[in-house]
Protein backbone atom coordinates (compact mmCIF):
# COMPACT_ATOMS: atom_id res chain seq x y z
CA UNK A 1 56.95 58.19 -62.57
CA UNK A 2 53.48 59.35 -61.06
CA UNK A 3 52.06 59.25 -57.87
CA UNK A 4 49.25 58.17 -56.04
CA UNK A 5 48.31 61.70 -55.43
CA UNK A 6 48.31 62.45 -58.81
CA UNK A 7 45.30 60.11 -59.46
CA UNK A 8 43.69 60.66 -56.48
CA UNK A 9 43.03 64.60 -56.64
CA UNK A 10 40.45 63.60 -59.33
CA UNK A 11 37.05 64.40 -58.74
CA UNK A 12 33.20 63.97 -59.89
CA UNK A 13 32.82 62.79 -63.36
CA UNK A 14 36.92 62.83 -64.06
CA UNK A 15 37.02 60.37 -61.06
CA UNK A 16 34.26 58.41 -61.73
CA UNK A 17 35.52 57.99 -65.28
CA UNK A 18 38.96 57.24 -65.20
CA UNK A 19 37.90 54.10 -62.57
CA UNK A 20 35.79 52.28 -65.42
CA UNK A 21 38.78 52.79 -67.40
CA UNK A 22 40.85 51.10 -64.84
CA UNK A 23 37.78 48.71 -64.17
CA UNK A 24 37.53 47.83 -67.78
CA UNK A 25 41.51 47.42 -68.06
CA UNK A 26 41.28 45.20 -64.74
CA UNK A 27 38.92 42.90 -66.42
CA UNK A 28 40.73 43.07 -70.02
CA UNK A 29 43.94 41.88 -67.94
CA UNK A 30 42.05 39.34 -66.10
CA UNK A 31 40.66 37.97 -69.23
CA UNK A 32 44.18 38.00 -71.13
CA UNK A 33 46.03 36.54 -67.87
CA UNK A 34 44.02 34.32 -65.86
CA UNK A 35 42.50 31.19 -67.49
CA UNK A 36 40.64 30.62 -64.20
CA UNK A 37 38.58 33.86 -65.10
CA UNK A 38 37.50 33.19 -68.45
CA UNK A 39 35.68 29.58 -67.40
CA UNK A 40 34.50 31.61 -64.72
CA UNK A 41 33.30 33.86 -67.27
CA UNK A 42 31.82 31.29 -69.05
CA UNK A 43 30.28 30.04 -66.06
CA UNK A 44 28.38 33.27 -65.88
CA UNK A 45 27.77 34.03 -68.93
CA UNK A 46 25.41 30.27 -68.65
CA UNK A 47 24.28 30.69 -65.13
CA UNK A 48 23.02 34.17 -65.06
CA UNK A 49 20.72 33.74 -67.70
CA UNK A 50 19.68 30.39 -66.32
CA UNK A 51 19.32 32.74 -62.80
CA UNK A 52 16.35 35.04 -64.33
CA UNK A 53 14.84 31.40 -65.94
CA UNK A 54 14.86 29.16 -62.86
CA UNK A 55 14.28 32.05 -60.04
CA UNK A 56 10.63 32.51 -59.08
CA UNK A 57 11.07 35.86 -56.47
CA UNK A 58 13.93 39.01 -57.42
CA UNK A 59 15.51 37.96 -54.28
CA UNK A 60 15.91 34.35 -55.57
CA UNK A 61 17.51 35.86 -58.80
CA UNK A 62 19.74 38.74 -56.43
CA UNK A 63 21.04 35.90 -54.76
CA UNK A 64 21.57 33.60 -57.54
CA UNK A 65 23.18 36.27 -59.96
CA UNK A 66 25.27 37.83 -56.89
CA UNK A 67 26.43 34.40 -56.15
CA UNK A 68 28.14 34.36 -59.06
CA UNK A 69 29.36 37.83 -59.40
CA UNK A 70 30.72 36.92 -56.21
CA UNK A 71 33.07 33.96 -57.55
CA UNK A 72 34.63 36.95 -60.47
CA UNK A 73 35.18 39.23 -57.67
CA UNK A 74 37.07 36.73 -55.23
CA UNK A 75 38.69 35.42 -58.40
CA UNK A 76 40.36 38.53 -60.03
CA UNK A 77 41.50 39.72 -56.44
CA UNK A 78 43.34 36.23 -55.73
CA UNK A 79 44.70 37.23 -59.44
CA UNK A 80 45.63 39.83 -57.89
CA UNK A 81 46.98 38.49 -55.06
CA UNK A 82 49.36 36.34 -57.15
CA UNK A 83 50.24 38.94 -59.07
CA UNK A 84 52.01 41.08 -56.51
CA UNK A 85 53.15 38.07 -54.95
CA UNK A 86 54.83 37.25 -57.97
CA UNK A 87 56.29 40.49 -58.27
CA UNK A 88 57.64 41.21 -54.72
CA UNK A 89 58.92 37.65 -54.57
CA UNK A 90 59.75 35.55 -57.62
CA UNK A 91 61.44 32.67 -55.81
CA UNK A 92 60.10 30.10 -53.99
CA UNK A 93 59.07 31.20 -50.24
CA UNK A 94 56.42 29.97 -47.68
CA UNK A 95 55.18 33.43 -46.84
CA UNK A 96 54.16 34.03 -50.97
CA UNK A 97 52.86 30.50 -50.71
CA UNK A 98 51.01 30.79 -48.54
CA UNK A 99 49.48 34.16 -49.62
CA UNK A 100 48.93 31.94 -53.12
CA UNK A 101 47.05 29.35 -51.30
CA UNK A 102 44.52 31.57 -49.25
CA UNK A 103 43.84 33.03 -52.08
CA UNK A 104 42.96 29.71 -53.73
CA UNK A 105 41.11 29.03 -50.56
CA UNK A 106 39.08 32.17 -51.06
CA UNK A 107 37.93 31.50 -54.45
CA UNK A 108 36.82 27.49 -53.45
CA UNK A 109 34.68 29.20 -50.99
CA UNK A 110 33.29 31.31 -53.31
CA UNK A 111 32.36 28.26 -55.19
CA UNK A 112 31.21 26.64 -52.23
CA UNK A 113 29.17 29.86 -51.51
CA UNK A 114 27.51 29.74 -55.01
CA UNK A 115 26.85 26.46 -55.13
CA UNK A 116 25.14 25.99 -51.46
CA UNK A 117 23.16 29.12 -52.59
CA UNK A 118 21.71 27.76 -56.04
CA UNK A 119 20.65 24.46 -54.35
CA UNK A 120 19.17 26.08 -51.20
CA UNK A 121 16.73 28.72 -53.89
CA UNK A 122 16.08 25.80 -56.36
CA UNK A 123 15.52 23.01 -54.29
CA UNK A 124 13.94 24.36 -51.20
């Protein structure tokens, strides 16, 4: 079994590299796993695009493209979330529902967030 240590006496270009890998393997499981992510992927994959059409300043486009980076984030850490939930406590309990929900929570408001965003740059 390793450690924690192990990984974390990395440094400079090691370090840097073997977090893309577990970046890229993050977003690999999140794709495999989480059908939430991949519409949300799908979501981007239309919007951001649309972002660098329908902005007029690069803050309009930061802010429309970040918005949406912003749902992925909050979406693979409340995958996350569920997934260690899941693991510490398979049965049904209100602490790990409640850890579930919030994390629900957290990804509506990043919706929320995204959407109050777009309509406040596009329709000022």
């Amino acid at each position: 079994m390793t450690s924690a240590q192990e990984f974390k006496g990395k440094k400079g270009l090691t370090r840097l590299w073997n977090a893309l890998g577990y970046s890229r393997d993050g977003i690999a499981a999140a794709w495999t796993n989480e059908a939430a992510f991949r519409e949300e992927l799908l979501l981007a994959a239309i919007a951001i695009p649309l972002a660098f059409y329908l902005a007029e300043t690069g803050v309009d486009r930061a802010l429309l493209v970040s918005s949406i980076i912003f749902i992925l984030t909050v979406e693979i850490l409340n995958s996350a979330i569920e997934a260690v939930v899941d693991k510490a406590s398979p049965e049904k309990h209100d602490l790990a529902k409640r850890a579930k929900d919030m994390g629900s929570a957290a990804v509506l408001f990043s919706l929320i967030n995204a959407a109050v965003i777009w309509a406040c740059v596009l329709w000022p």
